[in-house]
C-alpha atoms as a PDB file:
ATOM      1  CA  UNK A   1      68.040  86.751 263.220  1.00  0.00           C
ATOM      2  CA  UNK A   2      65.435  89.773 263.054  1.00  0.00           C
ATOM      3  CA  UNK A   3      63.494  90.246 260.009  1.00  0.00           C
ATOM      4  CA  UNK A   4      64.475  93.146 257.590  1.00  0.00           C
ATOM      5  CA  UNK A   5      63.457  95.297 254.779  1.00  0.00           C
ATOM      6  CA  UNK A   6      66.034  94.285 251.663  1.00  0.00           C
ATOM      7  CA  UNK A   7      68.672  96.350 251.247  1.00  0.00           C
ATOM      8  CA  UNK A   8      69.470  97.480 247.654  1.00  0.00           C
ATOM      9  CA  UNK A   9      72.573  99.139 248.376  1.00  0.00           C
ATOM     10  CA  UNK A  10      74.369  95.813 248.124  1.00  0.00           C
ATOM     11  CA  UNK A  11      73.267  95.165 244.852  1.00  0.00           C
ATOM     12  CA  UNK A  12      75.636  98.179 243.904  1.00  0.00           C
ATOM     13  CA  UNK A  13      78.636  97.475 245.660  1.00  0.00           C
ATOM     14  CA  UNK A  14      81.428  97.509 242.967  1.00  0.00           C
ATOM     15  CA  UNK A  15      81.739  93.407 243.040  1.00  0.00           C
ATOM     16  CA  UNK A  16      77.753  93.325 242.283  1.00  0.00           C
ATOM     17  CA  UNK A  17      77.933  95.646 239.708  1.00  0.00           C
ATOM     18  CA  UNK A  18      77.101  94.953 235.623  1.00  0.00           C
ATOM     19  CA  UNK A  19      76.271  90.721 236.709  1.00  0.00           C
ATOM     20  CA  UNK A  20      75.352  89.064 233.617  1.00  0.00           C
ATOM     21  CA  UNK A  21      71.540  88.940 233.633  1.00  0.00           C
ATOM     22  CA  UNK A  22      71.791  85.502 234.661  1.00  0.00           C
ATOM     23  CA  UNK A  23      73.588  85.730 237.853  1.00  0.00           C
ATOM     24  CA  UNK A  24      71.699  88.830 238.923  1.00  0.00           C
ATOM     25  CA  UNK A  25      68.548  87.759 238.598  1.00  0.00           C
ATOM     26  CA  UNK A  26      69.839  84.700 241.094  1.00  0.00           C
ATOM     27  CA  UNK A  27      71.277  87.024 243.032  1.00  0.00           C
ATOM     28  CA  UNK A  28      68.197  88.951 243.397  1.00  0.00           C
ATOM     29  CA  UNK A  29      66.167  85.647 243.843  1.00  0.00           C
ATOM     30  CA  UNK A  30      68.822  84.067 246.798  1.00  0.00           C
ATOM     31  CA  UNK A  31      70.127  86.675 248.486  1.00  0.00           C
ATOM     32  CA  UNK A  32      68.314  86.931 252.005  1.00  0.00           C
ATOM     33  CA  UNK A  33      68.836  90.030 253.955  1.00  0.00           C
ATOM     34  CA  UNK A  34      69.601  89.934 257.542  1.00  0.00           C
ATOM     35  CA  UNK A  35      69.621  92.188 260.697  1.00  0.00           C
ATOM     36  CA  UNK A  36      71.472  90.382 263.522  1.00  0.00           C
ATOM     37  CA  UNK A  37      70.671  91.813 267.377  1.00  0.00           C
ATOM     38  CA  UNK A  38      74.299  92.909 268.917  1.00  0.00           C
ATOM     39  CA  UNK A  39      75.868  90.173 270.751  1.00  0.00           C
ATOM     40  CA  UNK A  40      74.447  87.565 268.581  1.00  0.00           C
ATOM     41  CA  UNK A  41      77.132  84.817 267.674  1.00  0.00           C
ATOM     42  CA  UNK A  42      77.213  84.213 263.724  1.00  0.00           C
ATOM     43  CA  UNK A  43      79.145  81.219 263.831  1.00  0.00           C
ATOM     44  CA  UNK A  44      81.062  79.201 266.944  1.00  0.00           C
ATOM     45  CA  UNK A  45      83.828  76.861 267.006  1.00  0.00           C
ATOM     46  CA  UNK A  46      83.484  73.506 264.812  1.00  0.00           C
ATOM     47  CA  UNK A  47      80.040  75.513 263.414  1.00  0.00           C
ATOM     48  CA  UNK A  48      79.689  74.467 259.493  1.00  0.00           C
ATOM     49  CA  UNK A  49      79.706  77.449 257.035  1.00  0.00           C
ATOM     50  CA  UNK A  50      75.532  78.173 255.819  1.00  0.00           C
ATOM     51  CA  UNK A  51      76.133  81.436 253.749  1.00  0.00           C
ATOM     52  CA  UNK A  52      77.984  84.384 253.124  1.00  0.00           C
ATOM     53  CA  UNK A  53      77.380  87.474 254.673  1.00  0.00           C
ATOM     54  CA  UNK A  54      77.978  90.996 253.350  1.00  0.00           C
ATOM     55  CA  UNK A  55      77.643  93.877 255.493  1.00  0.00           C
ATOM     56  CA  UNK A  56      75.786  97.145 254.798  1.00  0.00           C
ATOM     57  CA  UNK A  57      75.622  98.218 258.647  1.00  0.00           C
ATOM     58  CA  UNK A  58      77.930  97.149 261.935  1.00  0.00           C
ATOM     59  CA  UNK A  59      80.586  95.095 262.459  1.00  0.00           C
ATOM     60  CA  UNK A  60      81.629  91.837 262.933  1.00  0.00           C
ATOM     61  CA  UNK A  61      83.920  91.126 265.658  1.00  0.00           C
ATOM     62  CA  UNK A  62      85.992  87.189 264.566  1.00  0.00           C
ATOM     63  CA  UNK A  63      87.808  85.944 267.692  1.00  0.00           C
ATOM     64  CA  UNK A  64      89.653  82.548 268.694  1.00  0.00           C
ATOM     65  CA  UNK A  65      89.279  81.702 272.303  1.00  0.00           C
ATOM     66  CA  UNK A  66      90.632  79.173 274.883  1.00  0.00           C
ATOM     67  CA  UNK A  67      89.383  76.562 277.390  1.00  0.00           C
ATOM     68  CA  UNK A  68      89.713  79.104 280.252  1.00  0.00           C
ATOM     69  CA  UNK A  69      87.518  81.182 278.370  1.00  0.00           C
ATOM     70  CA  UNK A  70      90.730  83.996 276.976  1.00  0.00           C
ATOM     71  CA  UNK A  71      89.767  85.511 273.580  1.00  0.00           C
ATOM     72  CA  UNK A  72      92.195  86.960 271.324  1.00  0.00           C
ATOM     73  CA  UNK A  73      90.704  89.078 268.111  1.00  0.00           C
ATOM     74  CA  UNK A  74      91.431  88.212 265.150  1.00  0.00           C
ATOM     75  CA  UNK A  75      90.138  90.995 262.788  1.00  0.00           C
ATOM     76  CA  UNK A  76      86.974  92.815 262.120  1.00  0.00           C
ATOM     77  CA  UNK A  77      84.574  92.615 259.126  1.00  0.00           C
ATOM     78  CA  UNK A  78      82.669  95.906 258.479  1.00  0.00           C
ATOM     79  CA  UNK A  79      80.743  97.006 255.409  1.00  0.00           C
ATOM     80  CA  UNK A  80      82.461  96.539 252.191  1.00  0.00           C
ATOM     81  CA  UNK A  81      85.011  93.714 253.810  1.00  0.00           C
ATOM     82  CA  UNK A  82      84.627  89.917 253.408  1.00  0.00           C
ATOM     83  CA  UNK A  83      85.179  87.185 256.545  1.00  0.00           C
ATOM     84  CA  UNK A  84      88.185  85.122 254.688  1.00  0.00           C
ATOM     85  CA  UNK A  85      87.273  82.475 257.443  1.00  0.00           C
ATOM     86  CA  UNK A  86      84.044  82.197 256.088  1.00  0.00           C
ATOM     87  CA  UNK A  87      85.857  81.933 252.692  1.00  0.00           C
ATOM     88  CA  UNK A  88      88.216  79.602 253.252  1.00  0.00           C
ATOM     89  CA  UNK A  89      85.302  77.176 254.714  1.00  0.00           C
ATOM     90  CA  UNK A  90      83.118  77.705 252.128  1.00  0.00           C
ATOM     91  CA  UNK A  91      86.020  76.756 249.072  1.00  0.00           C
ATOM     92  CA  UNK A  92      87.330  73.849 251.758  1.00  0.00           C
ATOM     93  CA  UNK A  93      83.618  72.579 252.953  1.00  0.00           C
ATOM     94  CA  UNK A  94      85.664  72.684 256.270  1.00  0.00           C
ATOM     95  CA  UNK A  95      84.281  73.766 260.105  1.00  0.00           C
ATOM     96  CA  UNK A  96      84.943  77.491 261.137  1.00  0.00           C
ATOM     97  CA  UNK A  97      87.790  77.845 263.549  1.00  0.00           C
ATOM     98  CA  UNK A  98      86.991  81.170 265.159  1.00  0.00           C
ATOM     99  CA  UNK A  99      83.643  82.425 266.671  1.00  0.00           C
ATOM    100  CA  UNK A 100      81.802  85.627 265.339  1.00  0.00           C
ATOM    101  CA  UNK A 101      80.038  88.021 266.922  1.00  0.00           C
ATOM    102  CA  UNK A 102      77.514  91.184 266.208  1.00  0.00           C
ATOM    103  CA  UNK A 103      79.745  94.185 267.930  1.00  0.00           C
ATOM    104  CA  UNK A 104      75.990  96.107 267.584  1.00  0.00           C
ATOM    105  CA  UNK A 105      73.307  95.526 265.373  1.00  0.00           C
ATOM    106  CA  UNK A 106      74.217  94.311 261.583  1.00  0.00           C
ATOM    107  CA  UNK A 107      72.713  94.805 258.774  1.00  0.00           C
ATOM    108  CA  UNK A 108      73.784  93.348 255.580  1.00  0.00           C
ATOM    109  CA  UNK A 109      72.741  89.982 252.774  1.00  0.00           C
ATOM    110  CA  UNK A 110      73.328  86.646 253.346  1.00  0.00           C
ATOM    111  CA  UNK A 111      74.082  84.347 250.255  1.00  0.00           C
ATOM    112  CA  UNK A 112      74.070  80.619 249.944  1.00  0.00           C
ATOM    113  CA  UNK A 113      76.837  79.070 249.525  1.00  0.00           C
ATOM    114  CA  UNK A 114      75.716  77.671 245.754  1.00  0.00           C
ATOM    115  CA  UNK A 115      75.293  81.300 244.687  1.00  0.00           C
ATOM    116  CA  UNK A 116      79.024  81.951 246.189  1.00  0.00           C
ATOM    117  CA  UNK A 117      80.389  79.857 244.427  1.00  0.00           C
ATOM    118  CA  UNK A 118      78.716  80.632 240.948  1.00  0.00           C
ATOM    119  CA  UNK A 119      79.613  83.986 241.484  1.00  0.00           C
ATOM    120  CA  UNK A 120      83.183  83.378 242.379  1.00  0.00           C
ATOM    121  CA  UNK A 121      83.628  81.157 238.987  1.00  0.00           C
ATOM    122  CA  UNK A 122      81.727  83.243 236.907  1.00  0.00           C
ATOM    123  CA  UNK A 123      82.175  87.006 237.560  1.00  0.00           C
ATOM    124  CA  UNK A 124      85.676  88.815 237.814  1.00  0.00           C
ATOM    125  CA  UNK A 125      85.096  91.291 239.919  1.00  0.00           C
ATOM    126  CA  UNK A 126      83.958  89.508 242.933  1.00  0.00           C
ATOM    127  CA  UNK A 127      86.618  86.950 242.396  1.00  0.00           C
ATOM    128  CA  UNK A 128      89.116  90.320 242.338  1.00  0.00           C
ATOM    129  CA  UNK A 129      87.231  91.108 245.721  1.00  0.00           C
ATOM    130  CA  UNK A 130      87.586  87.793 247.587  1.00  0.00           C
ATOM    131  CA  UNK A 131      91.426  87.321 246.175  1.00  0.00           C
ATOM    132  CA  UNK A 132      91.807  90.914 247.624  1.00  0.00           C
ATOM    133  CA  UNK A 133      89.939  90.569 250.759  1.00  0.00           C
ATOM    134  CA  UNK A 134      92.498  87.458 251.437  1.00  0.00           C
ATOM    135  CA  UNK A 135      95.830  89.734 250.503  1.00  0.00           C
ATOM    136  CA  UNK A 136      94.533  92.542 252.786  1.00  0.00           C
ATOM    137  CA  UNK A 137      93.644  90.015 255.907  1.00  0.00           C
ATOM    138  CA  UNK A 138      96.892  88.178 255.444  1.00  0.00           C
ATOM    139  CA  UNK A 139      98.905  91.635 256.420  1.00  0.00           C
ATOM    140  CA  UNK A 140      96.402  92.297 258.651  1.00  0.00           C
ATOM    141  CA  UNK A 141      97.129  88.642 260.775  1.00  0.00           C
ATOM    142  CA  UNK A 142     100.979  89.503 260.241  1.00  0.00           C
ATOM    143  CA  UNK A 143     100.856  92.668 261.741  1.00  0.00           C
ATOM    144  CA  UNK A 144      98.575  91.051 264.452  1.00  0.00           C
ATOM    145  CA  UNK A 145     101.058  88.143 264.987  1.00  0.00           C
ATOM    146  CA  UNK A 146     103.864  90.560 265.456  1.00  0.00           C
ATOM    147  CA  UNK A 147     102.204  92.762 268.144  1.00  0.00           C
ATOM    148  CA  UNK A 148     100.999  90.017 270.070  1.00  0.00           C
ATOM    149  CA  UNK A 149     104.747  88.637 269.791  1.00  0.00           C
ATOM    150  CA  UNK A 150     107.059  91.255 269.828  1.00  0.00           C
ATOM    151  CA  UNK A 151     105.593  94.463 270.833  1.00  0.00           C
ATOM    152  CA  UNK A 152     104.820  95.285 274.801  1.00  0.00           C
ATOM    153  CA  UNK A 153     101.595  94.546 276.224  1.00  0.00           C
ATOM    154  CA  UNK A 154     101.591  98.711 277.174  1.00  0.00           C
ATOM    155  CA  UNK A 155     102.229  99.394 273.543  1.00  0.00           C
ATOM    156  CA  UNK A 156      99.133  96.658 272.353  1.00  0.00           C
ATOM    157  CA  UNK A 157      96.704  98.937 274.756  1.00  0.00           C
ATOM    158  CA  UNK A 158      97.432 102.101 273.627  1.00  0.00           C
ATOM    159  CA  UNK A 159      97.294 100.981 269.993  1.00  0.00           C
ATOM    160  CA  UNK A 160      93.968  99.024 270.583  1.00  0.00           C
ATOM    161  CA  UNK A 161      92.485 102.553 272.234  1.00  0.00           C
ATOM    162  CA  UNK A 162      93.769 104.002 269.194  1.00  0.00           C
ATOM    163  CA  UNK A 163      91.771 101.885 266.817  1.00  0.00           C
ATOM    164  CA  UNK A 164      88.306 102.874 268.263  1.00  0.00           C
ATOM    165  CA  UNK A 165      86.687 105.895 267.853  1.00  0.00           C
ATOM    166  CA  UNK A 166      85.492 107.888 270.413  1.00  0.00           C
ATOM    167  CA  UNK A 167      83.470 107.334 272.389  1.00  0.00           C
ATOM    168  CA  UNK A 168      85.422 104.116 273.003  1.00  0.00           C
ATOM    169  CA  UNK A 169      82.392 101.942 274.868  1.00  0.00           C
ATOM    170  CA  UNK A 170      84.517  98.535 275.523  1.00  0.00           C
ATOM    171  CA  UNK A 171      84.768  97.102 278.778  1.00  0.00           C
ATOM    172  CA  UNK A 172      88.405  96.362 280.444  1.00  0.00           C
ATOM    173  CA  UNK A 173      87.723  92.384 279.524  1.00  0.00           C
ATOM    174  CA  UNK A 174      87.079  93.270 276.102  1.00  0.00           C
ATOM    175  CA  UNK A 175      90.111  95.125 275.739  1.00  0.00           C
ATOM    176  CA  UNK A 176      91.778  92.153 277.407  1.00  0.00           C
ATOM    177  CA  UNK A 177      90.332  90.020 274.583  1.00  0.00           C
ATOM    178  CA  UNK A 178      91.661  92.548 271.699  1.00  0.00           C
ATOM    179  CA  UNK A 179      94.906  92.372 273.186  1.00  0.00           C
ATOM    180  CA  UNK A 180      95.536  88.776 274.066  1.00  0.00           C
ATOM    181  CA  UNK A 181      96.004  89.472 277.722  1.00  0.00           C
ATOM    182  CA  UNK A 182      93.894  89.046 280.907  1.00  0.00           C
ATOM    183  CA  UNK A 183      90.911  91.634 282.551  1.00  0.00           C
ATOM    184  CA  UNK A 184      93.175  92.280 285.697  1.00  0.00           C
ATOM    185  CA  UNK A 185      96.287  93.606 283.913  1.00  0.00           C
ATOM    186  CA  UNK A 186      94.693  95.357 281.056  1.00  0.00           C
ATOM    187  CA  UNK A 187      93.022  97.481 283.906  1.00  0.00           C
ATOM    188  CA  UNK A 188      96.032  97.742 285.713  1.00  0.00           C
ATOM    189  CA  UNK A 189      97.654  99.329 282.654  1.00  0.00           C
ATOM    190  CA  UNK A 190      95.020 101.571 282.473  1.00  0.00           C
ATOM    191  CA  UNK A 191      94.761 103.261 285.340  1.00  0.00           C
ATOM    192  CA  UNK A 192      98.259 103.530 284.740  1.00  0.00           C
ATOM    193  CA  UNK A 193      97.394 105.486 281.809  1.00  0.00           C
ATOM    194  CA  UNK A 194      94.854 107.530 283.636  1.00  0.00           C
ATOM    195  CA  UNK A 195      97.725 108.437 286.489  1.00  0.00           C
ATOM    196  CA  UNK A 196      99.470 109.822 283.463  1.00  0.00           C
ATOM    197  CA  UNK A 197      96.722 111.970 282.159  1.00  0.00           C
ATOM    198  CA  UNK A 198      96.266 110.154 278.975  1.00  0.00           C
ATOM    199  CA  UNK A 199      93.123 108.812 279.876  1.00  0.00           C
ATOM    200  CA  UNK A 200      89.919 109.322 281.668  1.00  0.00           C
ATOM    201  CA  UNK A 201      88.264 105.687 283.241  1.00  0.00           C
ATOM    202  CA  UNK A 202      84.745 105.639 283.764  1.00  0.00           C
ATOM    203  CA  UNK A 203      82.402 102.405 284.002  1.00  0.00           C
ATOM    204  CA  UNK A 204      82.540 100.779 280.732  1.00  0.00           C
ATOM    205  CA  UNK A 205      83.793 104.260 279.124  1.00  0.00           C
ATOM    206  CA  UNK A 206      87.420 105.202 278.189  1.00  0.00           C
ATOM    207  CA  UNK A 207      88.186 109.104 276.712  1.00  0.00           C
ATOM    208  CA  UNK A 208      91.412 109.726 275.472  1.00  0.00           C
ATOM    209  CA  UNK A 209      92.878 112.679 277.217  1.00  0.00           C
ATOM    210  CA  UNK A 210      96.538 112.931 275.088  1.00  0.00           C
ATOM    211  CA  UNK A 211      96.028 110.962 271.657  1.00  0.00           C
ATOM    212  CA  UNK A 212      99.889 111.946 270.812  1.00  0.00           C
ATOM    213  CA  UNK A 213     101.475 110.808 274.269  1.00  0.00           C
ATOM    214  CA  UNK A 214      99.165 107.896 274.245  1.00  0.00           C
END
């Protein structure tokens, strides 16, 4: 991790605001901020949990993968979202079960897991915010377990292209990853896309040609 000028726009985030004197002057005390280069891996498979990290800048991309090396996203954390993984180790003292990674450089505070916890007993409104953050990535794994099972992988593609905003830099294995499937028919899907007019392939580029046919 890079060294970084704090970042006092956390300390207002609606969870942070009005702490008891108390548990903001820890806060102000503990609370390390971070810049992580993009690419960097946060935490791997059978990693403990060190902190929690909330994001002012970039995202956080939280995948499973297999032997052979196949990723499957998860979800994303951006700015204002919480990694429930990174919850549920820190209230179970249990070993992450995902990887994360830097999808370009983040910015954000980490906090030890001590002050986590203190602030998850004692103040309301970040309790509301983890409790919340766990409802919203609950649909959001539903949803994902019912596209990767029911929905066609043409349909996954075109929704995943969807999701990004243009530009969309991504390579075809990354797409692969986000979708559950493998580099060589992800690409084969897309040039069928491209044959269609929907989109336009370049190296490590796609531009969406026809959002509404797409």
């Amino acid at each position: 991790m890079l060294p970084v000028d704090p970042v006092p726009v956390l300390f207002r985030l609606p969870a942070l605001v009005g702490l008891p004197t108390r548990l903001d002057a820890a806060l102000r005390a503990q609370a390390a901020p971070v810049r992580v280069a993009a690419g960097r891996m946060l935490f791997d498979i059978g990693s403990p949990c060190e902190a929690f990290l909330m994001l002012d800048r970039g995202s956080l991309r939280v995948a499973r993968s297999a032997p052979t090396g196949r990723e499957i996203l998860l979800y994303r954390v951006r700015p204002g979202e919480s990694c429930i993984l990174t919850v549920a180790c820190l209230l179970s003292n249990s070993l992450y079960s995902a990887r994360g990674i830097a999808e370009g450089e983040l910015r954000g505070m980490m906090l030890r897991p001590t002050l986590f916890h203190e602030l998850l007993a004692e103040w309301p409104p970040f309790r509301a915010f983890i409790f919340a953050s766990f409802a919203d990535r609950m649909i959001e794994l539903m949803a994902r377990i019912d596209e990767v099972a029911f929905r066609g992988l043409n349909e996954r593609v075109a929704s995943a292209l969807l999701t990004h905003c243009e530009p969309i830099v991504i390579t075809h294995q990354r797409l692969a990853d986000e979708v559950g499937s493998v580099r060589e028919v992800v690409s084969r899907i897309l040039k069928e896309f491209e044959a269609q007019g929907l989109v336009r392939l370049a190296r490590g580029r796609i531009q969406i040609l026809d959002r509404e046919r797409l």
